[in-house]
Protein backbone atom coordinates (compact mmCIF):
# COMPACT_ATOMS: atom_id res chain seq x y z
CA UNK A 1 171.79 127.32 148.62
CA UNK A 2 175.71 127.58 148.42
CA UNK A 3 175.53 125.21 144.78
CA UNK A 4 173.08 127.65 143.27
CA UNK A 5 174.61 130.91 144.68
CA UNK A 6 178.01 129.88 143.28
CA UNK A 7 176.01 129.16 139.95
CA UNK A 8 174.36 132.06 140.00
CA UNK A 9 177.64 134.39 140.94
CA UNK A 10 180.09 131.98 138.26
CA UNK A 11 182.16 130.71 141.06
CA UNK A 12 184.02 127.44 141.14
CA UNK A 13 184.50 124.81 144.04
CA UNK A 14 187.86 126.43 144.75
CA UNK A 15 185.76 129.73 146.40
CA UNK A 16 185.61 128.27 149.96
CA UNK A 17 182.24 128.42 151.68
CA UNK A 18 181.95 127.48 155.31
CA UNK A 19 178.80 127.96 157.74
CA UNK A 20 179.89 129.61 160.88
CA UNK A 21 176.65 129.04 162.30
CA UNK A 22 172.80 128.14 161.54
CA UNK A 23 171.62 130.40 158.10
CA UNK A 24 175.70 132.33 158.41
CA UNK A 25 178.03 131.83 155.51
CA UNK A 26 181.25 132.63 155.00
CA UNK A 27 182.18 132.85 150.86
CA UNK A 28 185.80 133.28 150.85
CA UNK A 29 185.79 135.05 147.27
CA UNK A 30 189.36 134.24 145.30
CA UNK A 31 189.85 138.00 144.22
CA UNK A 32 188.31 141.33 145.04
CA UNK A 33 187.39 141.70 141.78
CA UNK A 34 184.80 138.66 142.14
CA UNK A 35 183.44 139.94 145.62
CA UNK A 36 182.83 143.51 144.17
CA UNK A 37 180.63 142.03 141.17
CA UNK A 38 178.73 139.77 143.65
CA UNK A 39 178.01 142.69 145.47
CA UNK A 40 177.59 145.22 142.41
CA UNK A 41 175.17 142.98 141.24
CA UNK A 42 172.39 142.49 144.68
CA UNK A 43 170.24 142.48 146.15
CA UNK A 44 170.02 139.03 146.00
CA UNK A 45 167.96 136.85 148.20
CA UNK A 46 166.94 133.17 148.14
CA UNK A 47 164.01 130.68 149.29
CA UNK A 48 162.35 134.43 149.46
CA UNK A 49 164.82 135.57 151.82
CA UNK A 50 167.00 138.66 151.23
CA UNK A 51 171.01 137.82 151.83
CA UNK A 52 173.04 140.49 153.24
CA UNK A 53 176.63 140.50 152.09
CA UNK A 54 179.00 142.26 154.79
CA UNK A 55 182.65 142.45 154.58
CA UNK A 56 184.15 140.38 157.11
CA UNK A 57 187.62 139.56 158.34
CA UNK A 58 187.86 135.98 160.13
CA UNK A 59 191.27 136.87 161.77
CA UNK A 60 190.04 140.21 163.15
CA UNK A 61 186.28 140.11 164.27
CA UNK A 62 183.85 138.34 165.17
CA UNK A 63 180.37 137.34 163.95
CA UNK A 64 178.59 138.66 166.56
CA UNK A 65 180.25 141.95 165.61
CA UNK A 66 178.40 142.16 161.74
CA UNK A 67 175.59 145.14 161.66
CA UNK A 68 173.01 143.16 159.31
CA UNK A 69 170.01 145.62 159.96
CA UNK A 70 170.63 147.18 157.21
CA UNK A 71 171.27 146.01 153.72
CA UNK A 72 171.59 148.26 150.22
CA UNK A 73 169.06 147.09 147.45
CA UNK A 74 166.84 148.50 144.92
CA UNK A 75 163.29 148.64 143.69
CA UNK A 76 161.93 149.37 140.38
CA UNK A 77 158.51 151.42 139.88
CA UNK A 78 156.99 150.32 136.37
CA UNK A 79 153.68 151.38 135.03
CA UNK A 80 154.46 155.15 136.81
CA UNK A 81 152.80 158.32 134.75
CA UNK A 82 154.91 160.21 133.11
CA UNK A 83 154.36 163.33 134.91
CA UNK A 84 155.26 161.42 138.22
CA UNK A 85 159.01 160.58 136.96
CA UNK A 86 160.10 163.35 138.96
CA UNK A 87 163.16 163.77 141.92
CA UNK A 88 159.64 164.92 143.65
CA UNK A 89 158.06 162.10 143.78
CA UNK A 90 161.38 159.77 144.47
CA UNK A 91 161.35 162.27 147.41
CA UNK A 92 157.87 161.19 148.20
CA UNK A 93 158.89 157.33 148.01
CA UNK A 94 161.88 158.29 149.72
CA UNK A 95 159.65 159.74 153.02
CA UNK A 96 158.03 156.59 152.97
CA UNK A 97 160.39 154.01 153.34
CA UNK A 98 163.46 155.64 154.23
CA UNK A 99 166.95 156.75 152.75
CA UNK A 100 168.07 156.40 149.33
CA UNK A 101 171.37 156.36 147.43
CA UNK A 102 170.38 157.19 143.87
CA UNK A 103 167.20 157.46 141.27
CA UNK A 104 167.36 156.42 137.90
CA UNK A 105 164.81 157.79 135.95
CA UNK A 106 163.99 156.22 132.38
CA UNK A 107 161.62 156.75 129.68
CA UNK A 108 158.74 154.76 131.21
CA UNK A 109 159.64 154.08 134.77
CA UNK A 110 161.27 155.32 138.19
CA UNK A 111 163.93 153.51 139.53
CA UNK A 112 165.51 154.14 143.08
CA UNK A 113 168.54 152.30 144.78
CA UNK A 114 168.36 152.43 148.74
C-alpha cells in the first residue's frame, strides 16, 4: 500500500511512513504544501477500502485520540435528467445520506462533495 500511495501522491522515499499500529499509518509529508494536495485531491481508498487522512501531531496526541467516523469525499451522479440538475434535488440526495459541503452542477451531470 505505502509504495503505491507514494506513487500515486508523487512522493519520494524521503516522506517517512511508519505504522503505528495494524491498518494505521503515519505519512510524515515534507511540506504542507504536499499534505494539502494529498488531501485536496481524496477521497482516496485502496484494496476497496476508503483511507481517512486526519491531521495528527505525534508529540501532542495520541492515536486513540483521532475521530475517523467521519471522512469528506465526493460522489458524482452521471446519466441525471436535465430537469433534475437542480439545488432541489441535491437537497433530496442530501436528506438521504446526510450533510454536504458543496454541489457542482454541470451540463450533463450533478456533482456533490460531502
Amino acid at each position: 500500500m505505502v509504495k503505491t500511495l507514494r506513487g500515486i501522491w508523487k512522493l519520494s522515499e524521503k516522506h517517512l511512513v511508519k505504522e503505528v499500529r495494524e491498518n494505521w499509518f503515519l505519512f510524515v509529508f515534507d511540506v504542507k504544501a504536499n499534505y494539502d494536495r494529498v488531501k485536496e485531491g481524496r477521497s482516496w481508498n485502496f484494496d476497496r477500502s476508503m483511507l481517512v487522512l486526519k491531521e495528527f501531531d505525534e508529540k501532542l496526541m495520541e492515536p486513540e485520540d483521532i475521530d475517523f467516523d467521519r471522512e469528506d469525499f465526493w460522489i458524482h451522479i452521471f446519466d441525471l435528467p436535465m430537469k433534475m440538475m437542480t439545488k432541489e434535488t441535491a437537497n433530496v440526495i442530501r436528506s438521504a445520506i446526510g450533510s454536504f459541503i458543496k454541489v457542482d452542477g454541470g451540463d450533463d451531470d450533478l456533482e456533490i462533495d460531502l
